[in-house]
C-alpha atoms as a PDB file:
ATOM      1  CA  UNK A   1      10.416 -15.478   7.641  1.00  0.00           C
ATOM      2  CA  UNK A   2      13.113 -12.689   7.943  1.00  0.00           C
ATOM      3  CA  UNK A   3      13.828 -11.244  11.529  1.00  0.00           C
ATOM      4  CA  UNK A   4      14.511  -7.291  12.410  1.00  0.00           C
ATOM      5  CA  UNK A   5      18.069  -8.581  12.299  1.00  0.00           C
ATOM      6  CA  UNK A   6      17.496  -9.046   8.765  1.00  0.00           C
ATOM      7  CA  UNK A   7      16.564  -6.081   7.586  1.00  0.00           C
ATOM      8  CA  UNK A   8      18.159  -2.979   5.972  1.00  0.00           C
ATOM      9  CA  UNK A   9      19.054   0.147   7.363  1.00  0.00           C
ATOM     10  CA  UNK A  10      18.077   2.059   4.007  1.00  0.00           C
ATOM     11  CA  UNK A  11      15.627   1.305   1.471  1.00  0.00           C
ATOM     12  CA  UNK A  12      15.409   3.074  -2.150  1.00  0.00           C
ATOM     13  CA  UNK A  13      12.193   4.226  -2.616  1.00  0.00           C
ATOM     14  CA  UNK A  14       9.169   4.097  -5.125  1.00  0.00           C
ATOM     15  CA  UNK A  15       7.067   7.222  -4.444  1.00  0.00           C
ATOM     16  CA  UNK A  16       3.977   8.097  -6.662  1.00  0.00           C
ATOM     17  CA  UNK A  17       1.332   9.472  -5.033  1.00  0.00           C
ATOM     18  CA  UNK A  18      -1.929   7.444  -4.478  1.00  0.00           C
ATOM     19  CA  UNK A  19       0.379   4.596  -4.665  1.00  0.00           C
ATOM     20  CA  UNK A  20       0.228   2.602  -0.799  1.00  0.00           C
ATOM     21  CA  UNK A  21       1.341  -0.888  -0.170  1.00  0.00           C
ATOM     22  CA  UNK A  22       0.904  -2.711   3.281  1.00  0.00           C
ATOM     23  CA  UNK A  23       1.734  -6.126   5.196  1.00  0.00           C
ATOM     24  CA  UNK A  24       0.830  -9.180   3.013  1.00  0.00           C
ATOM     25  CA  UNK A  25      -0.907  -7.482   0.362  1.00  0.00           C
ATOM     26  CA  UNK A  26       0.461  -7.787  -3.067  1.00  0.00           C
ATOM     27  CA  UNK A  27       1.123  -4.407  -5.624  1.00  0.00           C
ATOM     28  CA  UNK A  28       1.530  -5.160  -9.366  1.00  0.00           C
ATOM     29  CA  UNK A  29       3.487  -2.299 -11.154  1.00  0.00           C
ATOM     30  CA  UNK A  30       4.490  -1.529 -14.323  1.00  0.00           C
ATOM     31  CA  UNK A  31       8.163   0.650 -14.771  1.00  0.00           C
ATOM     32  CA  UNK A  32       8.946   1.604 -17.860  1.00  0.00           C
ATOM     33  CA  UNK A  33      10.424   5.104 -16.705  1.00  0.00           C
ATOM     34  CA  UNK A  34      14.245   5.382 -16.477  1.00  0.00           C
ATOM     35  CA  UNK A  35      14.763   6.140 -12.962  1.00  0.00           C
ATOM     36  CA  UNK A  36      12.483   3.528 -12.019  1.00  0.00           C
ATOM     37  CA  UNK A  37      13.969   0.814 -14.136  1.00  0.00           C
ATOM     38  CA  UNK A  38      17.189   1.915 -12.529  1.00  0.00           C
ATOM     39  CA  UNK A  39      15.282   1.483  -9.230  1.00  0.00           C
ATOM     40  CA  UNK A  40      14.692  -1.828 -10.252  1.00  0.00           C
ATOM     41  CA  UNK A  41      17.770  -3.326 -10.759  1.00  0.00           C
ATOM     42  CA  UNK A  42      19.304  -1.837  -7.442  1.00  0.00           C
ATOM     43  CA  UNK A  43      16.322  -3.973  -5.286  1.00  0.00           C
ATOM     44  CA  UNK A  44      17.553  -6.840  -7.692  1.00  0.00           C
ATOM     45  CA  UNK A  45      20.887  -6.172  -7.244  1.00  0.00           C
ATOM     46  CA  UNK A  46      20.593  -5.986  -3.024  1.00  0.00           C
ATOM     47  CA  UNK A  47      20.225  -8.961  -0.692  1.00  0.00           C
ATOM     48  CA  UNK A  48      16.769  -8.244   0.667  1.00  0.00           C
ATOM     49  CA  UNK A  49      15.719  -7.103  -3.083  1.00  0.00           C
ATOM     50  CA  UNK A  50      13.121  -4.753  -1.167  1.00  0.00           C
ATOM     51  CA  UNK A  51      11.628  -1.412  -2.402  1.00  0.00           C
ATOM     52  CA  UNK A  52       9.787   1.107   0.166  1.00  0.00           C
ATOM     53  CA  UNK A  53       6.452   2.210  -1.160  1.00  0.00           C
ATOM     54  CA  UNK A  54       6.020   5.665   0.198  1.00  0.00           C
ATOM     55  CA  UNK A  55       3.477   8.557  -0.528  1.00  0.00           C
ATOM     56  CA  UNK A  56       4.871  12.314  -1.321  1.00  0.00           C
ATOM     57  CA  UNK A  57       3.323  14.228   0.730  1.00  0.00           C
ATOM     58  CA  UNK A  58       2.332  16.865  -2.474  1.00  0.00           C
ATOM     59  CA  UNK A  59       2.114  17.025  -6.555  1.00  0.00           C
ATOM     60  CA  UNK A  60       6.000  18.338  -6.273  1.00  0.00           C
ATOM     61  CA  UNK A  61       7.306  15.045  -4.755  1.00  0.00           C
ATOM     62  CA  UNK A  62       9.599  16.802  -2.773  1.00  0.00           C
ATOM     63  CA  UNK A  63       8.164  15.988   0.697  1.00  0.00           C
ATOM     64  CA  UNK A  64       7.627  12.309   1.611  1.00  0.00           C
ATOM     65  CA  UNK A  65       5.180  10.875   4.395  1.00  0.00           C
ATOM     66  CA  UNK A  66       7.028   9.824   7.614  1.00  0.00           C
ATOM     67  CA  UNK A  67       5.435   6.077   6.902  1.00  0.00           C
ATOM     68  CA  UNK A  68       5.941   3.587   4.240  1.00  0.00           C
ATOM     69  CA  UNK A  69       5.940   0.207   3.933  1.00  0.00           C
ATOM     70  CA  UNK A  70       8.822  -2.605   2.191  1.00  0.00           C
ATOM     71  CA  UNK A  71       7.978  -4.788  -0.471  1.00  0.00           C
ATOM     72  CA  UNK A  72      10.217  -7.091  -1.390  1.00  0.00           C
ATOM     73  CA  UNK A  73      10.234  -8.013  -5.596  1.00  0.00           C
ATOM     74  CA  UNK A  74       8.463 -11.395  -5.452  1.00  0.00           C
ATOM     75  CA  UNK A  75       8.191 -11.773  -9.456  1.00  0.00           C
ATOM     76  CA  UNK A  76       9.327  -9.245 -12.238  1.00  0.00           C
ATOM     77  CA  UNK A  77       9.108  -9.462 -16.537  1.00  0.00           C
ATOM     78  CA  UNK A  78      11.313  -7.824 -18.452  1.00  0.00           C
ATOM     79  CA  UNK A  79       9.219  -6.710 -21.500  1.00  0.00           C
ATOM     80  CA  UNK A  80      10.837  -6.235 -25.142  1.00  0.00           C
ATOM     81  CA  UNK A  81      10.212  -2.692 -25.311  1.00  0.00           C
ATOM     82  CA  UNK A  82      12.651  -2.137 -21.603  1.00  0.00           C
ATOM     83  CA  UNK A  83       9.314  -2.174 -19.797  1.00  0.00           C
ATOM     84  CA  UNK A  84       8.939  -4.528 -16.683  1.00  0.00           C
ATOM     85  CA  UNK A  85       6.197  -5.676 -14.859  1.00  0.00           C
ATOM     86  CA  UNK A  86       6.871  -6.062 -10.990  1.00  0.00           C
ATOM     87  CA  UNK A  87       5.027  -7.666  -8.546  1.00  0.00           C
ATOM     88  CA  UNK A  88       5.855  -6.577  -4.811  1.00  0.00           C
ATOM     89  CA  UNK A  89       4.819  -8.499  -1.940  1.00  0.00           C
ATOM     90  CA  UNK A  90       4.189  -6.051   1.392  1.00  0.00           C
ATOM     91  CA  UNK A  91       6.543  -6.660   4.219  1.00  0.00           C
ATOM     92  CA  UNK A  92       6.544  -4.209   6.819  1.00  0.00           C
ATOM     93  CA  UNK A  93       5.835  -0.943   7.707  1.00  0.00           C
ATOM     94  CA  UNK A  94       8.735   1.601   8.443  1.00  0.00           C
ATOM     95  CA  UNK A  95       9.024   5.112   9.853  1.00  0.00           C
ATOM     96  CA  UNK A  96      11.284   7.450   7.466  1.00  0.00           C
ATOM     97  CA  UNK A  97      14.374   9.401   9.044  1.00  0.00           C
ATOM     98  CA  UNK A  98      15.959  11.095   6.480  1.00  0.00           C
ATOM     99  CA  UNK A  99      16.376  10.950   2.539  1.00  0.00           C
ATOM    100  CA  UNK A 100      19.837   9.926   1.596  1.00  0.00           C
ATOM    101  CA  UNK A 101      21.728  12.202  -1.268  1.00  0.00           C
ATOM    102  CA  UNK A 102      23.998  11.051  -4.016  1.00  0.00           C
ATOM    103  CA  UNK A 103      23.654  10.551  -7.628  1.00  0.00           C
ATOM    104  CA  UNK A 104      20.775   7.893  -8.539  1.00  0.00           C
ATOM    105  CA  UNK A 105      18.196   8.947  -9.936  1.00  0.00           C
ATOM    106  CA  UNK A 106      15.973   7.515  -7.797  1.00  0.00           C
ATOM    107  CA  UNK A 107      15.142   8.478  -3.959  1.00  0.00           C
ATOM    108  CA  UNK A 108      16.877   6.633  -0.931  1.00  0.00           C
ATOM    109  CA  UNK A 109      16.085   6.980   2.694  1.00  0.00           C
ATOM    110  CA  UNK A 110      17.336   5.678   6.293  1.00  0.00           C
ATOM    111  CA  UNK A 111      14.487   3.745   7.638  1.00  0.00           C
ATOM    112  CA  UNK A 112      13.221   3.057  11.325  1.00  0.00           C
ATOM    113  CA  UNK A 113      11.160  -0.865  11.155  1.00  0.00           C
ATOM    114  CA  UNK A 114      10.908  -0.665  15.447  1.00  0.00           C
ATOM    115  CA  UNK A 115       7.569   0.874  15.506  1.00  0.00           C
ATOM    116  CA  UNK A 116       6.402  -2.459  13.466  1.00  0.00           C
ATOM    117  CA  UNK A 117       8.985  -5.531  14.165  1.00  0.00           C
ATOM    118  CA  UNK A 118       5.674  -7.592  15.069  1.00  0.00           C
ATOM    119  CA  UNK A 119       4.168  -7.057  11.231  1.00  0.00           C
ATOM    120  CA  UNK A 120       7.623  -9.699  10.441  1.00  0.00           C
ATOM    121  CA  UNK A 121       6.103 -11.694  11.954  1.00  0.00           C
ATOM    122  CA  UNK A 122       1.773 -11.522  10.384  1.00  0.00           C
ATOM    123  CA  UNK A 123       1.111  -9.744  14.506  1.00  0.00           C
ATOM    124  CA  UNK A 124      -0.641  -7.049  14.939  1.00  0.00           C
ATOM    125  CA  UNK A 125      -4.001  -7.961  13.385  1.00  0.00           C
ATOM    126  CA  UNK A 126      -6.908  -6.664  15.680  1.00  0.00           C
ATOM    127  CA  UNK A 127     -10.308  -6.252  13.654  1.00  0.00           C
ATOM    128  CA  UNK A 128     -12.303  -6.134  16.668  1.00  0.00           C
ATOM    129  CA  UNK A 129     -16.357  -7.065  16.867  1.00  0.00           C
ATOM    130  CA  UNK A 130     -17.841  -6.037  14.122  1.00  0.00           C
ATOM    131  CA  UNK A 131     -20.708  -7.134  11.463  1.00  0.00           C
ATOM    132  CA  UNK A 132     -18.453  -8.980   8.448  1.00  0.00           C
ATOM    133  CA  UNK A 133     -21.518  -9.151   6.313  1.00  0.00           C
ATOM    134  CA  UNK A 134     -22.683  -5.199   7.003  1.00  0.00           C
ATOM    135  CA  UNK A 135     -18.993  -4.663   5.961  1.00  0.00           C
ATOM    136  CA  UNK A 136     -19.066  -6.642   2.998  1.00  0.00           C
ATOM    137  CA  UNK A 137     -22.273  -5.411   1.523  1.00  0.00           C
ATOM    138  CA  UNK A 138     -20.981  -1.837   2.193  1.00  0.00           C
ATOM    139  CA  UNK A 139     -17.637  -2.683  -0.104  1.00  0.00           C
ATOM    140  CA  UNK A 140     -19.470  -4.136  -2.529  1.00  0.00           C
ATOM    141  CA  UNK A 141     -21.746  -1.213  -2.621  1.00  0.00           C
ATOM    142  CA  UNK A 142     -18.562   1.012  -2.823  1.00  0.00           C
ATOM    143  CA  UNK A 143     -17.094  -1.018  -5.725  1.00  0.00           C
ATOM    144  CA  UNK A 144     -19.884  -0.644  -7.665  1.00  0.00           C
ATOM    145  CA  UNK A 145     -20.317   2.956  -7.325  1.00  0.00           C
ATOM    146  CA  UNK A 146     -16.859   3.120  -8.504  1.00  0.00           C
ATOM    147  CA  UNK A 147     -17.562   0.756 -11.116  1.00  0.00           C
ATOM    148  CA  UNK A 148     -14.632  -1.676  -9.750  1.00  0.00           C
ATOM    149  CA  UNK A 149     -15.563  -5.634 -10.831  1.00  0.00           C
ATOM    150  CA  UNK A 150     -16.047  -7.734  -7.489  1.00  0.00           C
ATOM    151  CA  UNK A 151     -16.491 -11.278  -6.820  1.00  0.00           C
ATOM    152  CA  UNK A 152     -19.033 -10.887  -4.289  1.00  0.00           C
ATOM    153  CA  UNK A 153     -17.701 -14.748  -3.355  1.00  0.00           C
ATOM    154  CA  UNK A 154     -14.171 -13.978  -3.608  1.00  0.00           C
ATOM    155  CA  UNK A 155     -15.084 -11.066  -0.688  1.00  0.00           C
ATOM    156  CA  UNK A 156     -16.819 -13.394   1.396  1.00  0.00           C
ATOM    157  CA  UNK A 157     -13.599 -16.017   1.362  1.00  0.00           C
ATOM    158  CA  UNK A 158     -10.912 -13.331   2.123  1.00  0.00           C
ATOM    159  CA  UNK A 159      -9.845 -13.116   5.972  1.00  0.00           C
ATOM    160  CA  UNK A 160     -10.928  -9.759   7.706  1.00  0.00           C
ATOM    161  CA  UNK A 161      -7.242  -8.531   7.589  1.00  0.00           C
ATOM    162  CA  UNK A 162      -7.094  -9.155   4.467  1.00  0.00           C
ATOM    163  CA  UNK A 163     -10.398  -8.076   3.354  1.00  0.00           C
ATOM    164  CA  UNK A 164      -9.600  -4.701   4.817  1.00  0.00           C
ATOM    165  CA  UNK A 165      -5.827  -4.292   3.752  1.00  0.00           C
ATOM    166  CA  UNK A 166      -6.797  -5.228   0.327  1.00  0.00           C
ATOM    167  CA  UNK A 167      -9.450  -2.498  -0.036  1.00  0.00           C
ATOM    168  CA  UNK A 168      -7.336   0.189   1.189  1.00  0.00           C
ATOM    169  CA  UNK A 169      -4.973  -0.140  -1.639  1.00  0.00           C
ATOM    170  CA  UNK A 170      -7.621  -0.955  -4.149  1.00  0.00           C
ATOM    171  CA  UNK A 171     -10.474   1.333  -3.471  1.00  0.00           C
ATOM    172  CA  UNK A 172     -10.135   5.045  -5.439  1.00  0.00           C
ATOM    173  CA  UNK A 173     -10.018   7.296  -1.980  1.00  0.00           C
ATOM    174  CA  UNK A 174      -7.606  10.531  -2.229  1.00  0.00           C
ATOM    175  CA  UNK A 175      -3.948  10.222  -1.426  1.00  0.00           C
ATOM    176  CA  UNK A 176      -4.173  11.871   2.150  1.00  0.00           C
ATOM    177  CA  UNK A 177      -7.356   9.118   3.002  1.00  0.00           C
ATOM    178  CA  UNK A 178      -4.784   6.589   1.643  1.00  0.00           C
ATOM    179  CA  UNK A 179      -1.768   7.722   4.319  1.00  0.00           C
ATOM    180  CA  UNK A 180      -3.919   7.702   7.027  1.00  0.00           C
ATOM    181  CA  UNK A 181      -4.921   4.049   6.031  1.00  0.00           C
ATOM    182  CA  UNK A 182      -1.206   2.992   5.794  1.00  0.00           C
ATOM    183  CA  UNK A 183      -0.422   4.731   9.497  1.00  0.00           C
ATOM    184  CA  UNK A 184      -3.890   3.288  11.104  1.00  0.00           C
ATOM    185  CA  UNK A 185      -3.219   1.518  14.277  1.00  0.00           C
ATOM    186  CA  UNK A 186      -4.135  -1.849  13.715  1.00  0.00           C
ATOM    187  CA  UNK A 187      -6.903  -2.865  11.168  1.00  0.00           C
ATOM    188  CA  UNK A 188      -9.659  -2.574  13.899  1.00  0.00           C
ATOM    189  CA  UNK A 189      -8.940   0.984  13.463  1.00  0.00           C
ATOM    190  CA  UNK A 190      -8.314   0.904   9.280  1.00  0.00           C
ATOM    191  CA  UNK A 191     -11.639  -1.602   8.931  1.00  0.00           C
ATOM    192  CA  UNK A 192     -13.668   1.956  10.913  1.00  0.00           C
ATOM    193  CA  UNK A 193     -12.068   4.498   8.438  1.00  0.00           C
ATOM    194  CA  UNK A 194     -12.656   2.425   5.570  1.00  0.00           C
ATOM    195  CA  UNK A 195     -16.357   2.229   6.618  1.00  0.00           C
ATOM    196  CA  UNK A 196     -16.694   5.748   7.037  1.00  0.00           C
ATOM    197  CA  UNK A 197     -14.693   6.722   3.708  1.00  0.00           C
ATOM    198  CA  UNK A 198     -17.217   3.980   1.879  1.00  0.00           C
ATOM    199  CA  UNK A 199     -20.345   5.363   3.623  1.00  0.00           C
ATOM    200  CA  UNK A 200     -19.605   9.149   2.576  1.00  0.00           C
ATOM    201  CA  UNK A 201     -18.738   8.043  -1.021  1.00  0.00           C
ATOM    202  CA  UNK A 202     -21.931   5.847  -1.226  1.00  0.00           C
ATOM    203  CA  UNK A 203     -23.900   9.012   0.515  1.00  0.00           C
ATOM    204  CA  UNK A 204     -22.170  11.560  -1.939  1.00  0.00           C
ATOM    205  CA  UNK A 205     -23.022  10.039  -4.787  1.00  0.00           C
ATOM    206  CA  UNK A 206     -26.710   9.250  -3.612  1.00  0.00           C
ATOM    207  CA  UNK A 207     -26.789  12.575  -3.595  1.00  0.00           C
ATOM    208  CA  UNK A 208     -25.418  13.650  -6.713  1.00  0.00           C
ATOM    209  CA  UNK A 209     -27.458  11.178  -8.660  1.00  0.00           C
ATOM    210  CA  UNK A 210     -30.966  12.787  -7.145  1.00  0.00           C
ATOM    211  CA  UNK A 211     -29.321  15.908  -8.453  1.00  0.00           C
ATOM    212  CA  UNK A 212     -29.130  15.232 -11.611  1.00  0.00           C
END
C-alpha cells in the first residue's frame, strides 16, 4: 500500500468530460487518440505509472475542476490497429494547483493529495444509517430507467462504499452532478446525492411517460 511519501508531485492528466474515477473503483478505457496514447506510455514510463482523471470544467477543455482523482494503470492491451485498452484502478483523490506547460500533447498538473492522505489508506468511508435495501431498489429502479443491465444479486453483495462509488461513475447523471460526486465529503454524503439525483430521474421520467 503506497504512503503520501510515495506519491508524485505532478500527475499527467486524462480529462474528458463525464469521465470521473474515485478510490477503489476500477475505469476501463479505450485510447486510440494520439495524445492519449502518448499519455499512455508516459504513466508506463513513470514509477507510480498513475494517470489523474479530472473533469474540464466546459465543452472547450480549457478549464479543469480543482478535484481529481489518481489511477494507477493496473492492466493495459495494446491492440493491432495502435489502440489500447486500459484499465485504471482509483487511488486517491487530489486537489489541482496549477497546469504545467511544455510540449506534450497531453495536459500535466502539480497536484495537492493532503486533503485525502487517509483514502491511501481505504479511510474515510462513512455511509451513515440508512435503509440498504430502500437504496438498492431505488438503483435498480434507476438502472432500468436508463436501460443499464443489473444483477440485482451482484447489488445486494457489493459493500455500501462500494455500492455507492460504483454508481457514481456508472450511472448517466450530467458532468457537473458527476464533480460534485467526486468532491462529496465522505460517501454518507455521496450515498444522499445519489438518492436524490436517482429519485428526480425516476420522478422525471414518471412524468414524461404519463405525457406521452
Amino acid at each position: 500500500m503506497p504512503t503520501a511519501a510515495d506519491l508524485p508531485p505532478s500527475l499527467p492528466l486524462y480529462a474528458l468530460e463525464g469521465v470521473i474515477l474515485l478510490p477503489g473503483t476500477v475505469l476501463p478505457l479505450h485510447f486510440f487518440e494520439e495524445h492519449h496514447m502518448a499519455l499512455l506510455d508516459a504513466a508506463l514510463a513513470s514509477e507510480h505509472r498513475l494517470i489523474g482523471v479530472v473533469q474540464p470544467c466546459d465543452e472547450s477543455g480549457t478549464a479543469l475542476h480543482a478535484v481529481g482523482c489518481a489511477g494507477r494503470i493496473e492492466r493495459f492491451e495494446e491492440r493491432g490497429d495502435g489502440s489500447a485498452h486500459v484499465t485504471l484502478r482509483g487511488l486517491s483523490r487530489f486537489r489541482l494547483l496549477r497546469t504545467l506547460g511544455g510540449n506534450t500533447p497531453f495536459p500535466r498538473a502539480v497536484v495537492d493529495w493532503s486533503d485525502y492522505y487517509y483514502e491511501l489508506a481505504g479511510g474515510g468511508v462513512h455511509v451513515g444509517s440508512h435503509d440498504r435495501a430502500a437504496f438498492e431498489a431505488l438503483a435498480l429502479r434507476y438502472l432500468a430507467l436508463c436501460d443499464m443491465a443489473a444483477d440485482p444479486g451482484e447489488i445486494a453483495r457489493a459493500p455500501d462504499d462500494l455500492l455507492i462509488d460504483s454508481l457514481a461513475l456508472m450511472c448517466p447523471f450530467a458532468p457537473m452532478e458527476k464533480q460534485a460526486l467526486v468532491e462529496a465529503t465522505d460517501h454518507a454524503e455521496r450515498r444522499e446525492m445519489l438518492t436524490t439525483l436517482m429519485r428526480f430521474a425516476i420522478t422525471e421520467g414518471e412524468m414524461e411517460g404519463r405525457v406521452q
